[in-house]
Protein backbone atom coordinates (compact mmCIF):
# COMPACT_ATOMS: atom_id res chain seq x y z
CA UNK A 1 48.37 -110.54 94.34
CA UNK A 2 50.91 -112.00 96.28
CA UNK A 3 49.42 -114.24 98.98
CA UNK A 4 51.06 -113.78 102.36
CA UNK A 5 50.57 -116.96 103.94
CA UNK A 6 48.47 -119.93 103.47
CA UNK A 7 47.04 -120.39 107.09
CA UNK A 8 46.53 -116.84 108.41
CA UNK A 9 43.18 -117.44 109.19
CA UNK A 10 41.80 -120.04 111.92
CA UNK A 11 38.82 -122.26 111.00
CA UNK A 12 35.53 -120.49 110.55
CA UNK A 13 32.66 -120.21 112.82
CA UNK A 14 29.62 -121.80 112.29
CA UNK A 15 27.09 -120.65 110.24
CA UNK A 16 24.46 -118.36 112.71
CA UNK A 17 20.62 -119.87 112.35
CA UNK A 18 18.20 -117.48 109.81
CA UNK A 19 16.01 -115.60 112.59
CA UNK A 20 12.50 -117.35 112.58
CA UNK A 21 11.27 -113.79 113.51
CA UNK A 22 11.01 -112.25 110.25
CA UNK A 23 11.20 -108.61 111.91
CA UNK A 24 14.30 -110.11 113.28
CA UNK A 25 15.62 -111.38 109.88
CA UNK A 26 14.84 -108.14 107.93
CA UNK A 27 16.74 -106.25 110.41
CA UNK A 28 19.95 -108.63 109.55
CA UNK A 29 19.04 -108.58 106.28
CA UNK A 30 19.34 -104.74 106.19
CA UNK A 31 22.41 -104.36 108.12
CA UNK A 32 24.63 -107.51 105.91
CA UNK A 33 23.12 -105.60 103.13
CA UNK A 34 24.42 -102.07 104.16
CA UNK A 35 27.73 -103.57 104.73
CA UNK A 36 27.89 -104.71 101.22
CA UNK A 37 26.69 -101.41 99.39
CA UNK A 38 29.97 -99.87 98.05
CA UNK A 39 31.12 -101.37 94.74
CA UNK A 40 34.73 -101.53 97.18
CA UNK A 41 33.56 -103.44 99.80
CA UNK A 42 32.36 -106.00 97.04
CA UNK A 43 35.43 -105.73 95.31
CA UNK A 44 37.45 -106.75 98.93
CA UNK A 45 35.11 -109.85 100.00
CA UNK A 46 35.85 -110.88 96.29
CA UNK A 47 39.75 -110.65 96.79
CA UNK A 48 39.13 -112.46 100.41
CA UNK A 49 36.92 -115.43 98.82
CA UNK A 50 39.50 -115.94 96.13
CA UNK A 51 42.84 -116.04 98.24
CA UNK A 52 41.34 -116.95 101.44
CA UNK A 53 42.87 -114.46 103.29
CA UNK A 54 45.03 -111.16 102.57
CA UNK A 55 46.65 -108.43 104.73
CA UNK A 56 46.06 -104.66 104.33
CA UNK A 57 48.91 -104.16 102.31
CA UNK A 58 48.01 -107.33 99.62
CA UNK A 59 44.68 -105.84 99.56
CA UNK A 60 45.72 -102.26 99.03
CA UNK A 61 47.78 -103.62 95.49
CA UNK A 62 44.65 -104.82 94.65
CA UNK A 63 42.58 -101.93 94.56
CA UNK A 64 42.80 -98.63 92.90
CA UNK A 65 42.09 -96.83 96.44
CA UNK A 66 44.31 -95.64 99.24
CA UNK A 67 45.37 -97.51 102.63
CA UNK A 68 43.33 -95.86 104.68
CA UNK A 69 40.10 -96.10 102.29
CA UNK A 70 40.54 -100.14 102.71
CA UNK A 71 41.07 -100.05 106.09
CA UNK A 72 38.00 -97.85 106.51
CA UNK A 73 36.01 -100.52 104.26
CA UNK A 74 37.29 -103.61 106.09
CA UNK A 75 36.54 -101.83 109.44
CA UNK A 76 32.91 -102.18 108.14
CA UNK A 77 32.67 -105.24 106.44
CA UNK A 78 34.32 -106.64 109.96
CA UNK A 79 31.92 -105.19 112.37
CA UNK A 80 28.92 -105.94 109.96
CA UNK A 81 30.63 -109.75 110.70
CA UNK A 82 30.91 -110.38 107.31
CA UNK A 83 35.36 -110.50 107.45
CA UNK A 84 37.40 -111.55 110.23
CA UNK A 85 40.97 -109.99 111.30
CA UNK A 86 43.87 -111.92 113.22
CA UNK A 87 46.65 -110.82 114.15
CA UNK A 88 50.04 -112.25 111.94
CA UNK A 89 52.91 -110.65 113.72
CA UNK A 90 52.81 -107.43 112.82
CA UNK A 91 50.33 -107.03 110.34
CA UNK A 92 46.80 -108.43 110.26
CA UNK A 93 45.72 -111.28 108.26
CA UNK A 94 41.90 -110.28 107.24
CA UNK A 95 39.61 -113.51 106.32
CA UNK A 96 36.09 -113.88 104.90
CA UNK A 97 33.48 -115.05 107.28
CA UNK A 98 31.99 -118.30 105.43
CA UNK A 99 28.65 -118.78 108.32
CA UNK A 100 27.92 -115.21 107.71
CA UNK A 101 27.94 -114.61 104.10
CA UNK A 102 25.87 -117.66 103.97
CA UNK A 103 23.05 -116.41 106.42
CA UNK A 104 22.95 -113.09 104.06
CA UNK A 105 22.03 -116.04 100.91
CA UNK A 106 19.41 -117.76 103.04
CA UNK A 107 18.00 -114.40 103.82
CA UNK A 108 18.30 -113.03 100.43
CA UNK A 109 16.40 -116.36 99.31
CA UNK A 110 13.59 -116.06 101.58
CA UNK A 111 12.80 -112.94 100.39
């Protein structure tokens, strides 16, 4: 993969708290855990953990699945929270959340 720039991403937000209210946390649990279950989605926060950051197109040479089908995935792992997207000129530089995949381990481990 070719990586299309170094700094496409700003710095991270902070890592949100676990909820103390465990009807709270299974609820964001559930939903973190929805937005990983597709093998492709997987595959993507993989890419984005190892190059720290990728556009559509890097992304797309990646995986054995269609523009459109990535886009559709990243639309999901974004609003789940999970990714982030900025704007790079024309295209869009997509970035893994570090605070949120880290709340989905501390609620996985309090299981």
């Amino acid at each position: 993969m070719k990586k299309s720039t170094t700094a496409c991403c700003p710095p991270a937000d902070p890592t949100p708290p676990v909820p103390a209210d465990e009807g709270e946390a299974n609820e964001r649990l559930a939903a973190l855990a929805k937005a990983i279950a597709h093998p492709a989605r997987i595959a993507i926060l993989r890419l984005l953990v190892r190059h720290e950051g990728c556009i559509v197109g890097d992304l797309v040479d990646e995986l054995p699945l269609a523009q459109s089908t990535v886009s559709q995935h990243l639309k999901q792992l974004k609003q789940a929270g999970l990714i982030r997207g900025e704007v790079d000129g024309p295209r869009v530089c997509y970035c893994i959340e570090p605070g949120m995949v880290a709340l989905f381990k501390a609620l996985v481990e309090a299981l």
